[in-house]
Protein backbone atom coordinates (compact mmCIF):
# COMPACT_ATOMS: atom_id res chain seq x y z
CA UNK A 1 46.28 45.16 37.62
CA UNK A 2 46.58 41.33 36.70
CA UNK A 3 43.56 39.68 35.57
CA UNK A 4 43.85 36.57 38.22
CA UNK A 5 44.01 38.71 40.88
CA UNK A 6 40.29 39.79 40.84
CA UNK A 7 38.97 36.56 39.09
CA UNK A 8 38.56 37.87 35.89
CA UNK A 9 40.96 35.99 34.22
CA UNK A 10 40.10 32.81 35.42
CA UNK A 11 36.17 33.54 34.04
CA UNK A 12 37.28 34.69 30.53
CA UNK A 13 39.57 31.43 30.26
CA UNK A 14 36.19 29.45 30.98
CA UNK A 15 34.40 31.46 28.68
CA UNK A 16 36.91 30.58 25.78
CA UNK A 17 36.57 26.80 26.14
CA UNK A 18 33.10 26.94 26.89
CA UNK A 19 33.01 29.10 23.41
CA UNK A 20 35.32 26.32 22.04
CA UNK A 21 33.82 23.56 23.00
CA UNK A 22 30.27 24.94 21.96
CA UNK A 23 31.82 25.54 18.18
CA UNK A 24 32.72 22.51 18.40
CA UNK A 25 29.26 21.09 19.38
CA UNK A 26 27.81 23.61 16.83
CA UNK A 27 30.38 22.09 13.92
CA UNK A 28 29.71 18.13 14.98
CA UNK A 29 26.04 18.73 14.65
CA UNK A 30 26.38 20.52 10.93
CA UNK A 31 28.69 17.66 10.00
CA UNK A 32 26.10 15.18 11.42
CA UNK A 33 23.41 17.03 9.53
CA UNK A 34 25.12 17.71 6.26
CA UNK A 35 25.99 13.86 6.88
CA UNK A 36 22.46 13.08 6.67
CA UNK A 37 21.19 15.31 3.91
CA UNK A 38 23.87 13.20 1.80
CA UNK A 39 22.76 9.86 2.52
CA UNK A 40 19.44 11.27 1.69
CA UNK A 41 20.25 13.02 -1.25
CA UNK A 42 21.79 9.92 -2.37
CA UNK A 43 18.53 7.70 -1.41
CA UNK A 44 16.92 10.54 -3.79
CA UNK A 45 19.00 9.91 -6.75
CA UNK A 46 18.62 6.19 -6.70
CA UNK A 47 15.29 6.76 -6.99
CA UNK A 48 14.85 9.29 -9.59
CA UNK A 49 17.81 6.63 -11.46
CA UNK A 50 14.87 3.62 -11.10
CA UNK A 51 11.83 5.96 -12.13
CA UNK A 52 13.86 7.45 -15.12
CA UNK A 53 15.01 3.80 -16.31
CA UNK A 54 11.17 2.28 -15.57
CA UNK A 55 9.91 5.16 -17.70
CA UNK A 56 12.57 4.22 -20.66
CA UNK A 57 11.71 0.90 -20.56
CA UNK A 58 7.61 1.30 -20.82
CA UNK A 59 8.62 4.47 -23.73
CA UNK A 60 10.94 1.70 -25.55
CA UNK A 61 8.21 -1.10 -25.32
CA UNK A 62 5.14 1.51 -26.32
CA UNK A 63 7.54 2.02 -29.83
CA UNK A 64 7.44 -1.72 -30.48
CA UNK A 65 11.06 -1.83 -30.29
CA UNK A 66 12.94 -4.96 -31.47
CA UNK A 67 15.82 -6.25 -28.46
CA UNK A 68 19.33 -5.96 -29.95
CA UNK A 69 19.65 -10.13 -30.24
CA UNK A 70 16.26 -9.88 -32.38
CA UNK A 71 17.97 -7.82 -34.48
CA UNK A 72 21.29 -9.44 -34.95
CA UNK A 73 19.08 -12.53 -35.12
CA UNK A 74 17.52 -11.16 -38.32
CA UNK A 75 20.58 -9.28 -39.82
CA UNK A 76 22.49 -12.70 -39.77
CA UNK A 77 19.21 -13.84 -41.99
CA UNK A 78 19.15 -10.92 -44.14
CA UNK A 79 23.46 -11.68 -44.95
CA UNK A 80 22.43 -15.24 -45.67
CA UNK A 81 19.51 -14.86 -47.69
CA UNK A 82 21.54 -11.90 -49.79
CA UNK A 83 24.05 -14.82 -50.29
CA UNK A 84 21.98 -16.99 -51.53
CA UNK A 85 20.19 -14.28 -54.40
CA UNK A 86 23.51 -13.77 -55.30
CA UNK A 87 24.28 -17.54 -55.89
CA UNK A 88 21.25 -17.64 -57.26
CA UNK A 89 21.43 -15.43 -59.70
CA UNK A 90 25.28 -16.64 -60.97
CA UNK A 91 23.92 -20.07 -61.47
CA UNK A 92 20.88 -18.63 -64.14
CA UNK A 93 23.38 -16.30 -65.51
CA UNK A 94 25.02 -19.77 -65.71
CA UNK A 95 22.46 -21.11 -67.45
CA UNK A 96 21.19 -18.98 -69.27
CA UNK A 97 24.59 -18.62 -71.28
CA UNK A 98 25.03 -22.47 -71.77
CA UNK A 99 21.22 -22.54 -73.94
């Protein structure tokens, strides 16, 4: 016995691609939801990102921190002022040999 000849064939052939083409329904919508979830796991991050830096900043202010050009603003003046003791201090060595 042939399947075609009593109609069974021709159904289970129909079954497959209906099968098929609900898989494939069944995988389009899991790729459109995983899809999602990643945009919104990404939407997620950026904000955790902004609360996490917000919080840094208020922690850094709260310690009275000085900004990195305040500093190098007052190292520069620390260097010069150390120059200056120390050409300050060879010109009364200076001095103090000459008397």
């Amino acid at each position: 016995m042939r399947p075609g000849r009593h109609g069974r064939g021709a159904g289970q052939r129909t079954g497959i691609k209906t099968m098929t083409q609900t898989n494939s329904r069944i995988f389009d919508e899991i790729a459109r939801l995983m899809t999602g979830a990643a945009g919104a796991a990404q939407g997620v991050r950026r904000e955790v990102d902004e609360i996490v830096r917000s919080q840094a900043e208020r922690i850094l202010r709260d310690l009275d921190m000085v900004s990195r050009e305040e500093f190098e603003a007052v190292r520069e003046m620390a260097v010069k002022a150390r120059a200056e003791n120390e050409r300050l201090e060879a010109r009364i060595a200076a001095l103090e040999k000459s008397d």
